[in-house]
C-alpha atoms as a PDB file:
ATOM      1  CA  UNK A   1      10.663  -7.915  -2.444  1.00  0.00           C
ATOM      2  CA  UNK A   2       7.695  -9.871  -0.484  1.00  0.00           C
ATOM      3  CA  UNK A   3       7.652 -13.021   0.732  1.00  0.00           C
ATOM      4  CA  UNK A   4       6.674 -14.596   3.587  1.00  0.00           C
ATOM      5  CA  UNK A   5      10.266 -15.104   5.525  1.00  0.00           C
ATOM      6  CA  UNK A   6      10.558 -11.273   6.115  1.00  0.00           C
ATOM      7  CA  UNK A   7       8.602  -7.879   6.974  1.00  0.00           C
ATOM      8  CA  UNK A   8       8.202  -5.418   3.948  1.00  0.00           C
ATOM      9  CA  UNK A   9       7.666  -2.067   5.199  1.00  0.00           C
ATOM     10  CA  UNK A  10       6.325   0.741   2.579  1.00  0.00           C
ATOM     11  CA  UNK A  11       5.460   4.796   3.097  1.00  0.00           C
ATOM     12  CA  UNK A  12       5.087   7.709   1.288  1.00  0.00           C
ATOM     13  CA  UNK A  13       1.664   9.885   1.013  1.00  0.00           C
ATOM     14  CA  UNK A  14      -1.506   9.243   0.312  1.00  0.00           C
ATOM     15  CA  UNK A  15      -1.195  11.624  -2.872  1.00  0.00           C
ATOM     16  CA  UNK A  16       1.736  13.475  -4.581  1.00  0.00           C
ATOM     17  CA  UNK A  17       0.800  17.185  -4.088  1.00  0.00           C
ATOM     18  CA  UNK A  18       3.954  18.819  -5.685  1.00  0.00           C
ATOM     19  CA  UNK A  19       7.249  18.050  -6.586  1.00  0.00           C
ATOM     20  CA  UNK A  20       8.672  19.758  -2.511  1.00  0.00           C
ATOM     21  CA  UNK A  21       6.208  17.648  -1.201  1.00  0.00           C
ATOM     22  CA  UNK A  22       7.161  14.002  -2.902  1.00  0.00           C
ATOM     23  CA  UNK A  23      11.270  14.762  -2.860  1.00  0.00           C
ATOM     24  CA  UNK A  24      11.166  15.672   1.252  1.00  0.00           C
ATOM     25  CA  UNK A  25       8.713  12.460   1.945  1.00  0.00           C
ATOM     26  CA  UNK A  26      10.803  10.295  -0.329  1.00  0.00           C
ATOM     27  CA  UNK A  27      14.286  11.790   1.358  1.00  0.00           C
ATOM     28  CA  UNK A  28      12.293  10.482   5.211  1.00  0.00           C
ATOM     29  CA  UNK A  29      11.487   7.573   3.536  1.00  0.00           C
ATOM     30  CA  UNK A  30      15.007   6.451   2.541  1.00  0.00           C
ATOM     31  CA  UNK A  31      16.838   8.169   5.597  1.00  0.00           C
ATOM     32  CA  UNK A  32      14.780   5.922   7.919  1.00  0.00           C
ATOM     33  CA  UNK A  33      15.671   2.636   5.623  1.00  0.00           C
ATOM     34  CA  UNK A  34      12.805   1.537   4.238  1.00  0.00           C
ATOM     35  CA  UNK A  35      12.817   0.802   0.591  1.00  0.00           C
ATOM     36  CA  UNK A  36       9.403   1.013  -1.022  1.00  0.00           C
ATOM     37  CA  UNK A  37       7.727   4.646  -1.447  1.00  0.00           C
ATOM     38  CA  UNK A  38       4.213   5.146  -1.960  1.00  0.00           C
ATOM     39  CA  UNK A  39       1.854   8.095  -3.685  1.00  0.00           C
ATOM     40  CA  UNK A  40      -1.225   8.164  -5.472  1.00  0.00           C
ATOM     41  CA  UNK A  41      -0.523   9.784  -8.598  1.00  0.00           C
ATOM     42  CA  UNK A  42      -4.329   9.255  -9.299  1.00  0.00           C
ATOM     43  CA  UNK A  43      -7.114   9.113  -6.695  1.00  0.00           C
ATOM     44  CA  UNK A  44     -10.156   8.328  -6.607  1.00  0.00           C
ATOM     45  CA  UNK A  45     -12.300  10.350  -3.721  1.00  0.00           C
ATOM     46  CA  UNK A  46     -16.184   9.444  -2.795  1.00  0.00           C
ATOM     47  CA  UNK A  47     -16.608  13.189  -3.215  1.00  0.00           C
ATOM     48  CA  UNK A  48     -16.437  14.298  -6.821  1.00  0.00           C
ATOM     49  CA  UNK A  49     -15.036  17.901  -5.231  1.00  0.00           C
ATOM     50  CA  UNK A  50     -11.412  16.479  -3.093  1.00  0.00           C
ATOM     51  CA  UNK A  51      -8.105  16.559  -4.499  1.00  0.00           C
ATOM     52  CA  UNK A  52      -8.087  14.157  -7.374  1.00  0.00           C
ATOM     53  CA  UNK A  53      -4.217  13.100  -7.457  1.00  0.00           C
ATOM     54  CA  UNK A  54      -1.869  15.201 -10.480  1.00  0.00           C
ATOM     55  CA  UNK A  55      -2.757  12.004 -12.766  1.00  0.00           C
ATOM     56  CA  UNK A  56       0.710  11.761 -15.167  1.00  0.00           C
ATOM     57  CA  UNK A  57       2.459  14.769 -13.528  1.00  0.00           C
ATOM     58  CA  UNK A  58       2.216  12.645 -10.151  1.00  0.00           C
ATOM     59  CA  UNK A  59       4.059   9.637 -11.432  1.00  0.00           C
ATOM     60  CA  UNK A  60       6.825  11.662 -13.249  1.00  0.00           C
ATOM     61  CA  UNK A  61       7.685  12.967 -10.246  1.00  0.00           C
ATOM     62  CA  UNK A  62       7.474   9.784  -8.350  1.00  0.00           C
ATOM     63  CA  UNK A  63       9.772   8.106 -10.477  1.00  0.00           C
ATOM     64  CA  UNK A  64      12.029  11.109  -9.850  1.00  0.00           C
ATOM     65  CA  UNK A  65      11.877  10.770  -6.254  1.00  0.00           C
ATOM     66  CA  UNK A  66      12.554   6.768  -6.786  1.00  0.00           C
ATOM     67  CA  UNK A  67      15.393   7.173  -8.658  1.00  0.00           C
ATOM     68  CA  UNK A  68      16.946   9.723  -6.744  1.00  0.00           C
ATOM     69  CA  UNK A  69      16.922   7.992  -3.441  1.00  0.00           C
ATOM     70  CA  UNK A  70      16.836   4.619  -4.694  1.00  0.00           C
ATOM     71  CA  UNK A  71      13.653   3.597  -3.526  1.00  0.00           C
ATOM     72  CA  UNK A  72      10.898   1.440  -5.434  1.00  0.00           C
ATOM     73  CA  UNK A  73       7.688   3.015  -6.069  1.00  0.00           C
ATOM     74  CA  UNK A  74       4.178   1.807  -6.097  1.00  0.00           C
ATOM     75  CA  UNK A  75       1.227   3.628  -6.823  1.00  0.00           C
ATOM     76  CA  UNK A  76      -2.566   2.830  -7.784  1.00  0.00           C
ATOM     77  CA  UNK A  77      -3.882   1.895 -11.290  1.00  0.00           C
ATOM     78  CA  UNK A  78      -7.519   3.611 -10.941  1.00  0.00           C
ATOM     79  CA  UNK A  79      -8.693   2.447 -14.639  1.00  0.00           C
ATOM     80  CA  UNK A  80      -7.590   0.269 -17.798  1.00  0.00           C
ATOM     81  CA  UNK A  81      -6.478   3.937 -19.430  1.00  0.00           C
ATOM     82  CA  UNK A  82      -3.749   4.560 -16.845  1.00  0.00           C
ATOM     83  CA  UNK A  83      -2.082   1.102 -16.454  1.00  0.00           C
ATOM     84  CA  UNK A  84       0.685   1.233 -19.494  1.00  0.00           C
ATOM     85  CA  UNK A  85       1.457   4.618 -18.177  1.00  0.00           C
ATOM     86  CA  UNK A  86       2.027   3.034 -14.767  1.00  0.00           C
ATOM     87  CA  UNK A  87       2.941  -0.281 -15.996  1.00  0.00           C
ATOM     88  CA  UNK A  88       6.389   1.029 -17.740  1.00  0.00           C
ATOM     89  CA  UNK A  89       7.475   3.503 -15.094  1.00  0.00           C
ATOM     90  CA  UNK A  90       6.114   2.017 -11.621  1.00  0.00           C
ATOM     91  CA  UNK A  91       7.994  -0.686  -9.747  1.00  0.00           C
ATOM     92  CA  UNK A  92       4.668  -1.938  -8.226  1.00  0.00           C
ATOM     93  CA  UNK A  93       1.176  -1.734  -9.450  1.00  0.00           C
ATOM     94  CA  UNK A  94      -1.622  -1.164  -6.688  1.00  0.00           C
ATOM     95  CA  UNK A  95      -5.452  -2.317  -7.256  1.00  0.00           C
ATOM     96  CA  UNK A  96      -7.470   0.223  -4.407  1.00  0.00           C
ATOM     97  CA  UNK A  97     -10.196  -1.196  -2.748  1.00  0.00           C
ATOM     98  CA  UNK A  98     -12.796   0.619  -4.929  1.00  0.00           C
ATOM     99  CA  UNK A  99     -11.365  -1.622  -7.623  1.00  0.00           C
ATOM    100  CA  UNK A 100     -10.701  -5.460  -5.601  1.00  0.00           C
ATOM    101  CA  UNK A 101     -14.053  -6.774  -8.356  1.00  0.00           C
ATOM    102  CA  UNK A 102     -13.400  -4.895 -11.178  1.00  0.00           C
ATOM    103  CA  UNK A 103     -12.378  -7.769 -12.769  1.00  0.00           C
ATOM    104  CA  UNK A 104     -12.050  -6.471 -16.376  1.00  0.00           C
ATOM    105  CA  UNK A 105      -9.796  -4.376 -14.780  1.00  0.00           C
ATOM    106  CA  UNK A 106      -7.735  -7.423 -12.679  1.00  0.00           C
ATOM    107  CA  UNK A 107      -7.730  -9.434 -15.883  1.00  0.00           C
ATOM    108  CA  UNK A 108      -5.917  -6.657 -18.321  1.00  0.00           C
ATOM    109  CA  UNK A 109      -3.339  -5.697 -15.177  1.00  0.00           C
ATOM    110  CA  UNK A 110      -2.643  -9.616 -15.246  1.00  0.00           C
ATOM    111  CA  UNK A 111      -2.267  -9.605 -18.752  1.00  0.00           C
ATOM    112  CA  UNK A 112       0.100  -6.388 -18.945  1.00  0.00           C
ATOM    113  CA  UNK A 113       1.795  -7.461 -15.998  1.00  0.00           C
ATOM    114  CA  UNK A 114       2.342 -10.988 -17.478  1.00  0.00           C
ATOM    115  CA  UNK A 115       5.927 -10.757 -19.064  1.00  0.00           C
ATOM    116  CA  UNK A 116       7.892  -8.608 -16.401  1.00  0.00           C
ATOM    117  CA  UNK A 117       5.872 -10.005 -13.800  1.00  0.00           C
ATOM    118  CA  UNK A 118       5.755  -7.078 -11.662  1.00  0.00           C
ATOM    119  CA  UNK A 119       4.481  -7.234  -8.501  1.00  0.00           C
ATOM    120  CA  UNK A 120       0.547  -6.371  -7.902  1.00  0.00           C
ATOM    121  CA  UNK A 121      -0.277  -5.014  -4.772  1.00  0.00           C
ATOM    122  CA  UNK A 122      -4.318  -6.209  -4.486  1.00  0.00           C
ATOM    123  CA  UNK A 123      -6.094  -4.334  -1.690  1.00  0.00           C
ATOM    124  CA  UNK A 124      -9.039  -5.926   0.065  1.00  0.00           C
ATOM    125  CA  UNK A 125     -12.751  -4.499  -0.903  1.00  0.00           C
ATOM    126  CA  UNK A 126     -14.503  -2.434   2.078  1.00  0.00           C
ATOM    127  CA  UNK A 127     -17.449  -5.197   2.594  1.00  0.00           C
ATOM    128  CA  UNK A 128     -15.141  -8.112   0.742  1.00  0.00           C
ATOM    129  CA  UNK A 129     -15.225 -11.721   2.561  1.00  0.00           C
ATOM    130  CA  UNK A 130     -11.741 -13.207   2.446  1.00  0.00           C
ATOM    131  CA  UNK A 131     -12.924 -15.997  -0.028  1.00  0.00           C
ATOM    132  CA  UNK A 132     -14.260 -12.842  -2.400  1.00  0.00           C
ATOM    133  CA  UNK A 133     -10.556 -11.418  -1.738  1.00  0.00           C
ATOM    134  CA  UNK A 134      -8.678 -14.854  -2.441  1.00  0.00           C
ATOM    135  CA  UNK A 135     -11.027 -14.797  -6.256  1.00  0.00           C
ATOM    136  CA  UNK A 136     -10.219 -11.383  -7.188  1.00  0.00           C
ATOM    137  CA  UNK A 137      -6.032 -12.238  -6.630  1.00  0.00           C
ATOM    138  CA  UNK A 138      -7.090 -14.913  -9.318  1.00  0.00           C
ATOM    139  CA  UNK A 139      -7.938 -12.951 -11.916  1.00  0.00           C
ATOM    140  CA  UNK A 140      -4.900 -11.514 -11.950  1.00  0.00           C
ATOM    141  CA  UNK A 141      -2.448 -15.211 -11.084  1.00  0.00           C
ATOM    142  CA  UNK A 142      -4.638 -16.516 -13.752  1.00  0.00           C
ATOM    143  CA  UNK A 143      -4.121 -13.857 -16.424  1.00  0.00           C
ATOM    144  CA  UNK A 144      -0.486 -14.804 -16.312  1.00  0.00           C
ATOM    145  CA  UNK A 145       1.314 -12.936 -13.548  1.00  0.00           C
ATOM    146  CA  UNK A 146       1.745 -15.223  -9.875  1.00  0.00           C
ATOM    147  CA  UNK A 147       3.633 -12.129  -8.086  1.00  0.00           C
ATOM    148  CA  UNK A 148       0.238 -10.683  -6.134  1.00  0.00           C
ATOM    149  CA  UNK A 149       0.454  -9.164  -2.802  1.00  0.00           C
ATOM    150  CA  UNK A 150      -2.647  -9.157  -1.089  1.00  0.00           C
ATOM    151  CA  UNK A 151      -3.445  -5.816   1.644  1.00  0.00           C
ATOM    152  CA  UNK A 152      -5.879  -6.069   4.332  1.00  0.00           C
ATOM    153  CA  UNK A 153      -7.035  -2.458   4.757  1.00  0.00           C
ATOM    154  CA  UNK A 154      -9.608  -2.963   7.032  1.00  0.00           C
ATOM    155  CA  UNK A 155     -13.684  -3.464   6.191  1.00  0.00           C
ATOM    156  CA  UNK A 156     -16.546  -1.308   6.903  1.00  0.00           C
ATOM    157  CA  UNK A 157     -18.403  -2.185  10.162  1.00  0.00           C
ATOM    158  CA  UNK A 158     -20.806  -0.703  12.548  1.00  0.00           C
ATOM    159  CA  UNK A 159     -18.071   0.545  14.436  1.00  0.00           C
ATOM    160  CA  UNK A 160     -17.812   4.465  14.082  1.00  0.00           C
ATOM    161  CA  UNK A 161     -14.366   5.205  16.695  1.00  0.00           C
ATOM    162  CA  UNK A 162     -12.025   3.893  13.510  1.00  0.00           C
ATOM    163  CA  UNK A 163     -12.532   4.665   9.796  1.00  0.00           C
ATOM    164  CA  UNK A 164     -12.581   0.980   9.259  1.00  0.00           C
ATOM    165  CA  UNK A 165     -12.035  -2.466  11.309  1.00  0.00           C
ATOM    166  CA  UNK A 166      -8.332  -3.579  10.617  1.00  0.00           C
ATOM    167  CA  UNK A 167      -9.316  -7.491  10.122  1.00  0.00           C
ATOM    168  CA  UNK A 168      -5.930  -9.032  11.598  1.00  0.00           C
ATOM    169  CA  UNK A 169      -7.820 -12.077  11.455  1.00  0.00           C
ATOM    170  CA  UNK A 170      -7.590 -12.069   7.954  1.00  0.00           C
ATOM    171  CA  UNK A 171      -3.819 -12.776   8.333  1.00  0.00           C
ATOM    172  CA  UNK A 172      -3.741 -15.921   9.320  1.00  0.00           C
ATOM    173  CA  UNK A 173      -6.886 -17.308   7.376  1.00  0.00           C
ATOM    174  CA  UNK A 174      -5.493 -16.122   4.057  1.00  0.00           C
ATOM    175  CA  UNK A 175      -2.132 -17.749   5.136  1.00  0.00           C
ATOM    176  CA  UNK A 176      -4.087 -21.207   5.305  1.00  0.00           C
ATOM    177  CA  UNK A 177      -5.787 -20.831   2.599  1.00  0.00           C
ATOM    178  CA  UNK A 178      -3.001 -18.840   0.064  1.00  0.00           C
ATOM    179  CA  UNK A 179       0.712 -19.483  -0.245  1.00  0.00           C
ATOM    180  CA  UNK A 180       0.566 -15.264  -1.706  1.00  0.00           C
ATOM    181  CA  UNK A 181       2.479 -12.799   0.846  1.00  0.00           C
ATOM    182  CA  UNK A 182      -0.320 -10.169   2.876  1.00  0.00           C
ATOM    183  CA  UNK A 183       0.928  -6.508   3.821  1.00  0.00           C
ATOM    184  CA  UNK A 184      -1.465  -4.421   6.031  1.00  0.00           C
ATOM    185  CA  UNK A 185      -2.412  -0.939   5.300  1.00  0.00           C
ATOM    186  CA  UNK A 186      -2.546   0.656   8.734  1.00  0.00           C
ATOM    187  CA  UNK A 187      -3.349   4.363   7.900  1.00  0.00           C
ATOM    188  CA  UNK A 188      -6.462   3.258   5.654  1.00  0.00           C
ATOM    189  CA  UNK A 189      -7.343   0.629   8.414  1.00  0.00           C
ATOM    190  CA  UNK A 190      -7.530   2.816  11.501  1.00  0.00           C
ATOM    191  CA  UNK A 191      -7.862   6.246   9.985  1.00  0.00           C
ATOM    192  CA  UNK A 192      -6.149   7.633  12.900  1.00  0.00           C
ATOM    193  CA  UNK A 193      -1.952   8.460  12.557  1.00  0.00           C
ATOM    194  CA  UNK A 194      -1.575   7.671  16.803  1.00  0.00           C
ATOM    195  CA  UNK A 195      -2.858   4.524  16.062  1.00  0.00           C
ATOM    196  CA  UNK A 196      -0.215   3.795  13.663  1.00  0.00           C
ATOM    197  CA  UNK A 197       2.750   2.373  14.963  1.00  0.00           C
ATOM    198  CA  UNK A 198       0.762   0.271  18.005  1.00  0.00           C
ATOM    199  CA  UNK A 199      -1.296  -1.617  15.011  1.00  0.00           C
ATOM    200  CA  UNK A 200       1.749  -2.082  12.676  1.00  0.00           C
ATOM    201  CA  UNK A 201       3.538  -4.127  15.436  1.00  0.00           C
ATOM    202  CA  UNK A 202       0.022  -6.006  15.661  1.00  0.00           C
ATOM    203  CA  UNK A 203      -0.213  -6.565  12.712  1.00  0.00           C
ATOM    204  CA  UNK A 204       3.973  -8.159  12.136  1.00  0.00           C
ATOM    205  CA  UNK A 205       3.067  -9.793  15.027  1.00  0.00           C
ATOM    206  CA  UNK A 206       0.119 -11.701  13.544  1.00  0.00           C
ATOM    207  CA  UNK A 207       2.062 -12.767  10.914  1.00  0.00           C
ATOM    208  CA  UNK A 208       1.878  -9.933   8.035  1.00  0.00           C
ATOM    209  CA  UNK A 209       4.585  -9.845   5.531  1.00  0.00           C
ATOM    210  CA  UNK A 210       4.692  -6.069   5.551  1.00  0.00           C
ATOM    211  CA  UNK A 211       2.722  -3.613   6.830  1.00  0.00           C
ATOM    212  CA  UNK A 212       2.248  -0.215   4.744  1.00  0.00           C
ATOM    213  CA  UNK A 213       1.279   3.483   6.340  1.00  0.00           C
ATOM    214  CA  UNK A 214       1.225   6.655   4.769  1.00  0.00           C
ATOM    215  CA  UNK A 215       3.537   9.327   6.008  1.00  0.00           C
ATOM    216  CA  UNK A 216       3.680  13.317   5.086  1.00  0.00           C
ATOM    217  CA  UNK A 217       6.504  15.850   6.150  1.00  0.00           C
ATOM    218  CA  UNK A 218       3.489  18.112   7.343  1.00  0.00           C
ATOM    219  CA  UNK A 219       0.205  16.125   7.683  1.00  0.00           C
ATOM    220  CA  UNK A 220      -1.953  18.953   9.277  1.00  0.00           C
ATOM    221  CA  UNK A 221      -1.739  20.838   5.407  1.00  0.00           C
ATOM    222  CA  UNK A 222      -1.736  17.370   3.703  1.00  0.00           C
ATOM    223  CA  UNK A 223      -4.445  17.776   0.790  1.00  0.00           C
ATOM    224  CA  UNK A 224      -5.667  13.750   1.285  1.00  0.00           C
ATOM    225  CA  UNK A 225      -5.882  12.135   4.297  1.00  0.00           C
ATOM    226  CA  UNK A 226      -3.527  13.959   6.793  1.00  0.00           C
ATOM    227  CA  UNK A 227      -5.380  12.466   9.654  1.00  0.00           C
ATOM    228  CA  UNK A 228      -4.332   9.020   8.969  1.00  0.00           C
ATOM    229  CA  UNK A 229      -0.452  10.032   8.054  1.00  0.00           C
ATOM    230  CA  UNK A 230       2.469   9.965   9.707  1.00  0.00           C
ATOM    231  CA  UNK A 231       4.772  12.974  10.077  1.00  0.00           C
ATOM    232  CA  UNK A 232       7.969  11.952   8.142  1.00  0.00           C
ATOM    233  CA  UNK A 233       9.749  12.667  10.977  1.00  0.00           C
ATOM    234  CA  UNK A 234       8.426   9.961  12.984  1.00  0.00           C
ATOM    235  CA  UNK A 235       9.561   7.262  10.042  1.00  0.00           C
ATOM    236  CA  UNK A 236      12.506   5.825  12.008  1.00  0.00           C
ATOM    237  CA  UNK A 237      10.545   5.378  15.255  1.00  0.00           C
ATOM    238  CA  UNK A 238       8.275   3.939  13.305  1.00  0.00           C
ATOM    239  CA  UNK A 239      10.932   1.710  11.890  1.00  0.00           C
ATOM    240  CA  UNK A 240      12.322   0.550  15.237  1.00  0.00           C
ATOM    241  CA  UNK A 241       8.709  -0.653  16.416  1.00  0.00           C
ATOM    242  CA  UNK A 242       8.336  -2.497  13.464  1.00  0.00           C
ATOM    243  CA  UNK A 243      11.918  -4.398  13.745  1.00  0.00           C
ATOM    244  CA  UNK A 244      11.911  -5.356  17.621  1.00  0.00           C
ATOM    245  CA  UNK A 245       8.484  -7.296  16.753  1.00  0.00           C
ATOM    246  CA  UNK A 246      10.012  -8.605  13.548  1.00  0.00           C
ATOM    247  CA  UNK A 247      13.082  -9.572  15.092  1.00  0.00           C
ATOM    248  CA  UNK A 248      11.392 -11.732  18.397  1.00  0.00           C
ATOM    249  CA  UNK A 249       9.668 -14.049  14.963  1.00  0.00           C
ATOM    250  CA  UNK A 250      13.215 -14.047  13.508  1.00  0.00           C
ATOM    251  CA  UNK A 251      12.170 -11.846  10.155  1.00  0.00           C
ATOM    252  CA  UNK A 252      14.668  -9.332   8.959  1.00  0.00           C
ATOM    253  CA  UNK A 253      13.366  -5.949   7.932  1.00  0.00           C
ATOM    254  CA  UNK A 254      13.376  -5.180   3.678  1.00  0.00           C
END
């Protein structure tokens, strides 16, 4: 599913709203070829008063969506109470960056995760050095599970035009330091959905092993971050960018 001789590409929302909502983004998904879909079944918000995710509801219908169209599904683990709910239905867990040193955390998804060895998708911390990053990934490789995906999503800087500062420089430094595969998060790194498809072929060309975005089939009503999606109907553009980069470094598209 990841690994470093080909480009992983992954969409979906930011959150599952309603069962419309997660079947027609999972449908774009699938119809433009990617394989992985993403929602947040559970989210957690810096204001106590936004959309909070549908918690259980939200991954019952992901799973529905997944199954239907044959896609694999990731979605965050928020806190230890969630992951065996997530852990048996969810192809791939995802740590949020609220979460990259909450290490009790890391160490129990390790251990859960240690016999099927499902993939972890570990997402870099806002103000995280890369060494910090690299430590966290060990908690869970040392808890018994060696199939982590690290995600650059971008760190908090002065810099005010961008919701964060996508670190591309963090792709090659991790790749001398770490044999693990890195996607980029696009959407969460730029905060901005025109500045989504000219960063993802950045980003493949710097040498990520996938590159994530998320992607709504109407953004402007989207009840979490509709700024930073992509209308589904852009998903096979998107697509084609993403393959002419990953085909001039000879990397197939999964």
């Amino acid at each position: 599913m990841f690994s470093q001789g080909k480009v992983t590409l992954i969409a979906g929302p930011c959150a599952i709203e309603n069962k419309d909502q997660v079947m027609e983004s999972a449908r774009a998904v699938a119809e433009a070829g990617i394989k992985i879909f993403r929602g947040g079944a559970f989210k957690p918000r810096t204001s106590p008063y936004s959309f909070q995710g549908l918690g259980e509801e939200g991954i019952r219908l992901l799973v529905d969506a997944g199954k239907k169209y044959r896609l694999k599904t990731v979605t965050e683990v928020t806190e230890v109470d969630v992951l065996n709910a997530v852990n048996e239905k969810i192809d791939i867990i995802q740590v949020g960056a609220r979460n990259m040193d909450n290490y009790s955390l890391l160490k129990k998804i390790g251990q859960a995760t240690s016999k099927n060895k499902k993939w972890v998708l570990l997402k870099r911390g806002f103000s995280a050095t890369i060494e910090e990053f690299l430590l966290a990934a060990e908690y869970i490789l040392s808890s018994g599970n060696p199939n982590v995906v690290l995600c650059e999503r971008g760190i908090r800087t002065f810099e005010t035009s961008t919701r964060f500062t996508l670190d591309l420089n963090a792709i090659p430094v991790i790749k001398k330091l770490s044999t693990l595969p890195v996607v980029v998060d696009v959407s969460h790194g730029t905060g901005h959905a025109d500045m989504l498809i000219p960063m993802s072929r950045a980003a493949i060309a710097a040498g990520a092993d996938g590159v994530m975005i998320e992607a709504h089939p109407n953004p402007k009503k989207a009840l979490c971050d509709g700024h930073q999606s992509l209308p589904t109907e852009h998903l096979g553009e998107w697509v084609k960018e993403c393959r002419k980069i990953a085909s001039v470094l000879s990397k197939p598209i999964y």
